[in-house]
PDB file of N, CA and C in Angstrom:
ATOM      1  N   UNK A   1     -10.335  46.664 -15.222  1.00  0.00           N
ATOM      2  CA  UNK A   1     -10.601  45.888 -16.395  1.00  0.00           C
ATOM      3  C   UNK A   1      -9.724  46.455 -17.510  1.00  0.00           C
ATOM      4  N   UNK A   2      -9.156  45.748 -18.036  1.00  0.00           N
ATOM      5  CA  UNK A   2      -8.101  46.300 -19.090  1.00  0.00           C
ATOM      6  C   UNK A   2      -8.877  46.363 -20.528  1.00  0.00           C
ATOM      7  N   UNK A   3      -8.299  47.615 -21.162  1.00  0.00           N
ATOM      8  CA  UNK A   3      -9.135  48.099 -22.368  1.00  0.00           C
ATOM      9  C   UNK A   3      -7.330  47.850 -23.652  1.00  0.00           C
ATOM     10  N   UNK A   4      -7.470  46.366 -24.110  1.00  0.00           N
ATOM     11  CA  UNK A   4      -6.348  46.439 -24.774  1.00  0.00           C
ATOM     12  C   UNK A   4      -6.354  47.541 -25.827  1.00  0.00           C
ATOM     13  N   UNK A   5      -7.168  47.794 -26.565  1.00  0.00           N
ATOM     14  CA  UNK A   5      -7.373  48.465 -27.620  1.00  0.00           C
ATOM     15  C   UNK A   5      -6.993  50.224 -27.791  1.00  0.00           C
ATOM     16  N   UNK A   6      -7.268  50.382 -26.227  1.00  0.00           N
ATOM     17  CA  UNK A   6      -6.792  51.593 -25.691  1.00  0.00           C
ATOM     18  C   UNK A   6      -5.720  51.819 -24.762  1.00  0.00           C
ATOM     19  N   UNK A   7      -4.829  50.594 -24.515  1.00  0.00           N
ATOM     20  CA  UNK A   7      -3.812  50.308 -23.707  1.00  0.00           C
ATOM     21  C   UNK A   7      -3.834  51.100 -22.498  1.00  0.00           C
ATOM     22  N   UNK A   8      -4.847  50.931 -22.044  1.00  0.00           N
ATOM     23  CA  UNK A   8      -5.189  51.261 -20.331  1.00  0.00           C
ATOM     24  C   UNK A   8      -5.796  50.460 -19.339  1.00  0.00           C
ATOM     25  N   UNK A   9      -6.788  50.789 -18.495  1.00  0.00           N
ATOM     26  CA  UNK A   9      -7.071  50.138 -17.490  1.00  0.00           C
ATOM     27  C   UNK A   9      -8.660  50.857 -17.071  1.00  0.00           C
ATOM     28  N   UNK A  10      -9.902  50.004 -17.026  1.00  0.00           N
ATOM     29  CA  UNK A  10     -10.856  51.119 -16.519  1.00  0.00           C
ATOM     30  C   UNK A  10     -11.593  50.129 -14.818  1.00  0.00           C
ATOM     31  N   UNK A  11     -11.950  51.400 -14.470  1.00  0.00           N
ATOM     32  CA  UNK A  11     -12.434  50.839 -13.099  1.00  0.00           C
ATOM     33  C   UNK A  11     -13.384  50.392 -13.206  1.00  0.00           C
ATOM     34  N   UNK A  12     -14.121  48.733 -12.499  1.00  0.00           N
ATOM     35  CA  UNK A  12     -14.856  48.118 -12.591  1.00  0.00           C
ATOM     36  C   UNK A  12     -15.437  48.080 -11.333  1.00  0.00           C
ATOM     37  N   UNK A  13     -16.373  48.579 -11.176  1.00  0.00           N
ATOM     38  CA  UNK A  13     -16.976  48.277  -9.551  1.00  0.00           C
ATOM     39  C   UNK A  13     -17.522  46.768  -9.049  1.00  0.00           C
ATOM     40  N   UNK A  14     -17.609  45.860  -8.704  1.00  0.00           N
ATOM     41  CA  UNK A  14     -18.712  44.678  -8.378  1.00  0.00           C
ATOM     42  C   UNK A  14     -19.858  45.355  -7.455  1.00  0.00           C
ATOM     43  N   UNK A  15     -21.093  44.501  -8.113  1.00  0.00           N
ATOM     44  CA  UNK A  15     -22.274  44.881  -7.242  1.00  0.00           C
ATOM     45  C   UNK A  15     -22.657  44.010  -6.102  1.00  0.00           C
ATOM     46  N   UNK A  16     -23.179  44.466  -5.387  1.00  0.00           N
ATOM     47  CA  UNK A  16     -23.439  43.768  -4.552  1.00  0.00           C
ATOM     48  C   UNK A  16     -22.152  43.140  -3.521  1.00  0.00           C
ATOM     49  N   UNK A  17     -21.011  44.169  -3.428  1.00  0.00           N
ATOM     50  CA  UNK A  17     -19.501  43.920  -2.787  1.00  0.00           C
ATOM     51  C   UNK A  17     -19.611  44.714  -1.399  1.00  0.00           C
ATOM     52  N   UNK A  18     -19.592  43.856   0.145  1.00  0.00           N
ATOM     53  CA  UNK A  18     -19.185  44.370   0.980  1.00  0.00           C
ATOM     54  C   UNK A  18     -17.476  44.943   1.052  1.00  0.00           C
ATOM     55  N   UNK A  19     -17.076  46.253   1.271  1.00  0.00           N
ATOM     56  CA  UNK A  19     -16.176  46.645   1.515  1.00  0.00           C
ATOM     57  C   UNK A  19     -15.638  46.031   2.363  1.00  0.00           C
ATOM     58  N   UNK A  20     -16.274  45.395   4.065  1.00  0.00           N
ATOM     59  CA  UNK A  20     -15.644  45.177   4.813  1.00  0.00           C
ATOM     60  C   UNK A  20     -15.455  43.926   5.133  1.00  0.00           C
ATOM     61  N   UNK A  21     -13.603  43.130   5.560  1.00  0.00           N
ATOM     62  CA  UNK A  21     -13.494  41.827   4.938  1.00  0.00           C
ATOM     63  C   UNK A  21     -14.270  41.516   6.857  1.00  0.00           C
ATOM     64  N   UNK A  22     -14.801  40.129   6.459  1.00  0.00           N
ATOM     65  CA  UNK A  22     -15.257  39.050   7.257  1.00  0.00           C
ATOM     66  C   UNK A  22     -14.372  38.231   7.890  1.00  0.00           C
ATOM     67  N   UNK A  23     -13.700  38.633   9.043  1.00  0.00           N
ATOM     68  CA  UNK A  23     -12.797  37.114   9.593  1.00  0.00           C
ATOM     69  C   UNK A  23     -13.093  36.443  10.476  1.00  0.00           C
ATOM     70  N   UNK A  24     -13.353  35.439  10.830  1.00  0.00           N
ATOM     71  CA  UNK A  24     -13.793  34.466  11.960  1.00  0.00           C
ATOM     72  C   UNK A  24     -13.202  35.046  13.305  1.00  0.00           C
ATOM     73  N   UNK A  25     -14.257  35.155  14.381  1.00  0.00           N
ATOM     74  CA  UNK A  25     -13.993  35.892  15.855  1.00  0.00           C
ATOM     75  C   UNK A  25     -12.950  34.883  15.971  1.00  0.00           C
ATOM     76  N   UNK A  26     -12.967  33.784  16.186  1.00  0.00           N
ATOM     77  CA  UNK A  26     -11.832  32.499  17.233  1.00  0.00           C
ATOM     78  C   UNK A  26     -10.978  32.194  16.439  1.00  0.00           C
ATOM     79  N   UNK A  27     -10.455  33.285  15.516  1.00  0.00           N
ATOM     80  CA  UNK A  27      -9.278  32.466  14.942  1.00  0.00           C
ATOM     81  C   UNK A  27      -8.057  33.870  15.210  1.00  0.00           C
ATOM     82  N   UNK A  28      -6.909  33.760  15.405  1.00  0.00           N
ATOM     83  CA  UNK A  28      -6.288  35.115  15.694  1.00  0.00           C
ATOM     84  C   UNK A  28      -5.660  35.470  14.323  1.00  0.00           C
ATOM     85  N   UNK A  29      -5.219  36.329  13.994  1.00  0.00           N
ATOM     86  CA  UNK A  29      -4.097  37.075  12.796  1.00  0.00           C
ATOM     87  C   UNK A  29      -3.258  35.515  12.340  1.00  0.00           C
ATOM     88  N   UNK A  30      -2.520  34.993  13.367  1.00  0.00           N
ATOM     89  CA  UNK A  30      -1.534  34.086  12.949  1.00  0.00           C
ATOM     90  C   UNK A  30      -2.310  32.885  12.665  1.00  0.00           C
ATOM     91  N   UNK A  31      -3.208  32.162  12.614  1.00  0.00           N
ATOM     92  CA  UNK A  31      -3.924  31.025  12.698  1.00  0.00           C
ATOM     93  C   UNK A  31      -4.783  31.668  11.220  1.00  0.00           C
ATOM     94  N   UNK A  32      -5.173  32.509  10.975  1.00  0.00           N
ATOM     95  CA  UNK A  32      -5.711  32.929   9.559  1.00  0.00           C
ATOM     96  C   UNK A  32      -4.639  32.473   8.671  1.00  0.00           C
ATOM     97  N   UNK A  33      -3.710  33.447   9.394  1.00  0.00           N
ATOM     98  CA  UNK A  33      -2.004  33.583   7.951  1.00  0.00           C
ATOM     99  C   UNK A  33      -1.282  31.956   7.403  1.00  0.00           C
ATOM    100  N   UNK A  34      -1.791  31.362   8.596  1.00  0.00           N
ATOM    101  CA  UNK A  34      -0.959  29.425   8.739  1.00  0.00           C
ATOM    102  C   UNK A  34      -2.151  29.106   7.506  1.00  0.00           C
ATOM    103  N   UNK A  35      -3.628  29.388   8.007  1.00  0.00           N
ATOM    104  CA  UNK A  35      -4.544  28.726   6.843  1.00  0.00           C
ATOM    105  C   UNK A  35      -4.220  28.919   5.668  1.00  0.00           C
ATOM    106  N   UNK A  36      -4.066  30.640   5.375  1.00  0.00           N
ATOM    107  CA  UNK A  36      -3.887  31.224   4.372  1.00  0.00           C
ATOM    108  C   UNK A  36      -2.529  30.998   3.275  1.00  0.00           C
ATOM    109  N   UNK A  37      -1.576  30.508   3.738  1.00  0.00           N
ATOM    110  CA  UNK A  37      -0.562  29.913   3.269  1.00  0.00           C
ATOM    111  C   UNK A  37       0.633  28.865   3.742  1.00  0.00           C
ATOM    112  N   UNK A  38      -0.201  28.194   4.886  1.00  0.00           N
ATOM    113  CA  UNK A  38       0.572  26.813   5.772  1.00  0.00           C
ATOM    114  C   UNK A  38       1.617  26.923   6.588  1.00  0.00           C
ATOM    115  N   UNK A  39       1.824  25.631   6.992  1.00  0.00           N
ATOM    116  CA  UNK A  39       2.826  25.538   8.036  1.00  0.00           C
ATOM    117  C   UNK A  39       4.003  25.799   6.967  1.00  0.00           C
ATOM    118  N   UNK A  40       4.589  26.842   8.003  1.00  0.00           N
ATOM    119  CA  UNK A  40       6.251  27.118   7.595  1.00  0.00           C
ATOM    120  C   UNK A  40       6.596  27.952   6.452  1.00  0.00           C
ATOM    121  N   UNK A  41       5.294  28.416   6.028  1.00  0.00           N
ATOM    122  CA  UNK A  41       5.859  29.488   4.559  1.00  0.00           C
ATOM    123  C   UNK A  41       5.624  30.588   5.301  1.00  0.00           C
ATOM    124  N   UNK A  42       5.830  31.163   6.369  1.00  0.00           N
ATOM    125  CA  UNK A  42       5.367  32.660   7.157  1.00  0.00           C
ATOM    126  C   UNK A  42       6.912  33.042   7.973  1.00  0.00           C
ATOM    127  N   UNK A  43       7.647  33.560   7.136  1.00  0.00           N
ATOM    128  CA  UNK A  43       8.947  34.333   7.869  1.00  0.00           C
ATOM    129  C   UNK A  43       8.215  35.320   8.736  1.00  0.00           C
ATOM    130  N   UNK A  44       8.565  34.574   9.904  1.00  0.00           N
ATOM    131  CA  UNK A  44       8.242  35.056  11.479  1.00  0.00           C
ATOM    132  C   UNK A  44       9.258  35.565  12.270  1.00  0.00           C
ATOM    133  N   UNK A  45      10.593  35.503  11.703  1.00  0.00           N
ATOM    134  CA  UNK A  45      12.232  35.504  12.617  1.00  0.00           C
ATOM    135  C   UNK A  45      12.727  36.148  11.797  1.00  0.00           C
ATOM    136  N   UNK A  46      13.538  36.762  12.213  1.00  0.00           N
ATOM    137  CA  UNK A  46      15.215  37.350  11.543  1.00  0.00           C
ATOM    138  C   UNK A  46      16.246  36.283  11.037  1.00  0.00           C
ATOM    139  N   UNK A  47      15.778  35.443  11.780  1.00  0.00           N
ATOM    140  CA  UNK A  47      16.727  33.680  11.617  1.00  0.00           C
ATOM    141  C   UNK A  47      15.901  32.725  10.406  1.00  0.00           C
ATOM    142  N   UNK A  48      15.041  33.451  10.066  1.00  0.00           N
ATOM    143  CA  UNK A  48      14.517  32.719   9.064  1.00  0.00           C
ATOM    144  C   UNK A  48      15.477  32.163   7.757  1.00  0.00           C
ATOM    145  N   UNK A  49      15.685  31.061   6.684  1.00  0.00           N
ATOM    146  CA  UNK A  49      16.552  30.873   6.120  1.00  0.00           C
ATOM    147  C   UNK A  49      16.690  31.639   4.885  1.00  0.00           C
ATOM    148  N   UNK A  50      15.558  32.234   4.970  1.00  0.00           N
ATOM    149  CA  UNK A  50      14.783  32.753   3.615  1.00  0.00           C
ATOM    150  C   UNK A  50      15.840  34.673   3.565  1.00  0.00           C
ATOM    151  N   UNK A  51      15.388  34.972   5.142  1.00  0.00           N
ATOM    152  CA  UNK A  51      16.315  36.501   5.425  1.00  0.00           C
ATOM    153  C   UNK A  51      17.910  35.930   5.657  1.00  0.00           C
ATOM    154  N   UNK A  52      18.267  34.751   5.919  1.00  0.00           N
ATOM    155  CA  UNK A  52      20.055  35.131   5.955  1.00  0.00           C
ATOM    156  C   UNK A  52      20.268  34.767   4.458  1.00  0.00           C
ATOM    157  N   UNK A  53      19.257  34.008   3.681  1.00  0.00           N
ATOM    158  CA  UNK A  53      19.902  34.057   2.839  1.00  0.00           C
ATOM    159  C   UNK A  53      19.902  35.457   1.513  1.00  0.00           C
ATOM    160  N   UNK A  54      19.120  35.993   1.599  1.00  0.00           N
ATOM    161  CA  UNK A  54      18.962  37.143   0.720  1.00  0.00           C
ATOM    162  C   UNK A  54      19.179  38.499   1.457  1.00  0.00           C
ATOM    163  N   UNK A  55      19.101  38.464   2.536  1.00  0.00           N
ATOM    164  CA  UNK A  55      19.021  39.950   3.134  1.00  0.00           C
ATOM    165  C   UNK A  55      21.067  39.951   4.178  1.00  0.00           C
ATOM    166  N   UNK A  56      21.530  38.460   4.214  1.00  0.00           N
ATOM    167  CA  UNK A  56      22.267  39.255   5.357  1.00  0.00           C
ATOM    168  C   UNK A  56      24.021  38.797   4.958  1.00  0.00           C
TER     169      UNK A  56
END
């Protein structure tokens, strides 16, 4: 939580917060990540257009 007045930052706990995240048994890593941000935004390749164009 930011303290402008004191130009810092203080730690805010939530109550009642499970630490541990919840993911659906039948869905795998990659089928979360497609939900989580769709078809075709997940550089999966080296051939991706996204890595020749900035990385190669």
């Amino acid at each position: 939580m930011a303290d402008r007045s004191a130009n810092t930052y203080m730690k805010r706990v939530a109550n009642n917060f499970n630490d541990d995240a919840q993911f659906p048994a039948n869905k795998t890593f990659e089928e979360l990540l497609s939900l989580a941000f769709g078809d075709g935004r997940i550089i999966d390749t080296a051939d991706h257009h996204i890595v020749k164009e900035h990385w190669l």
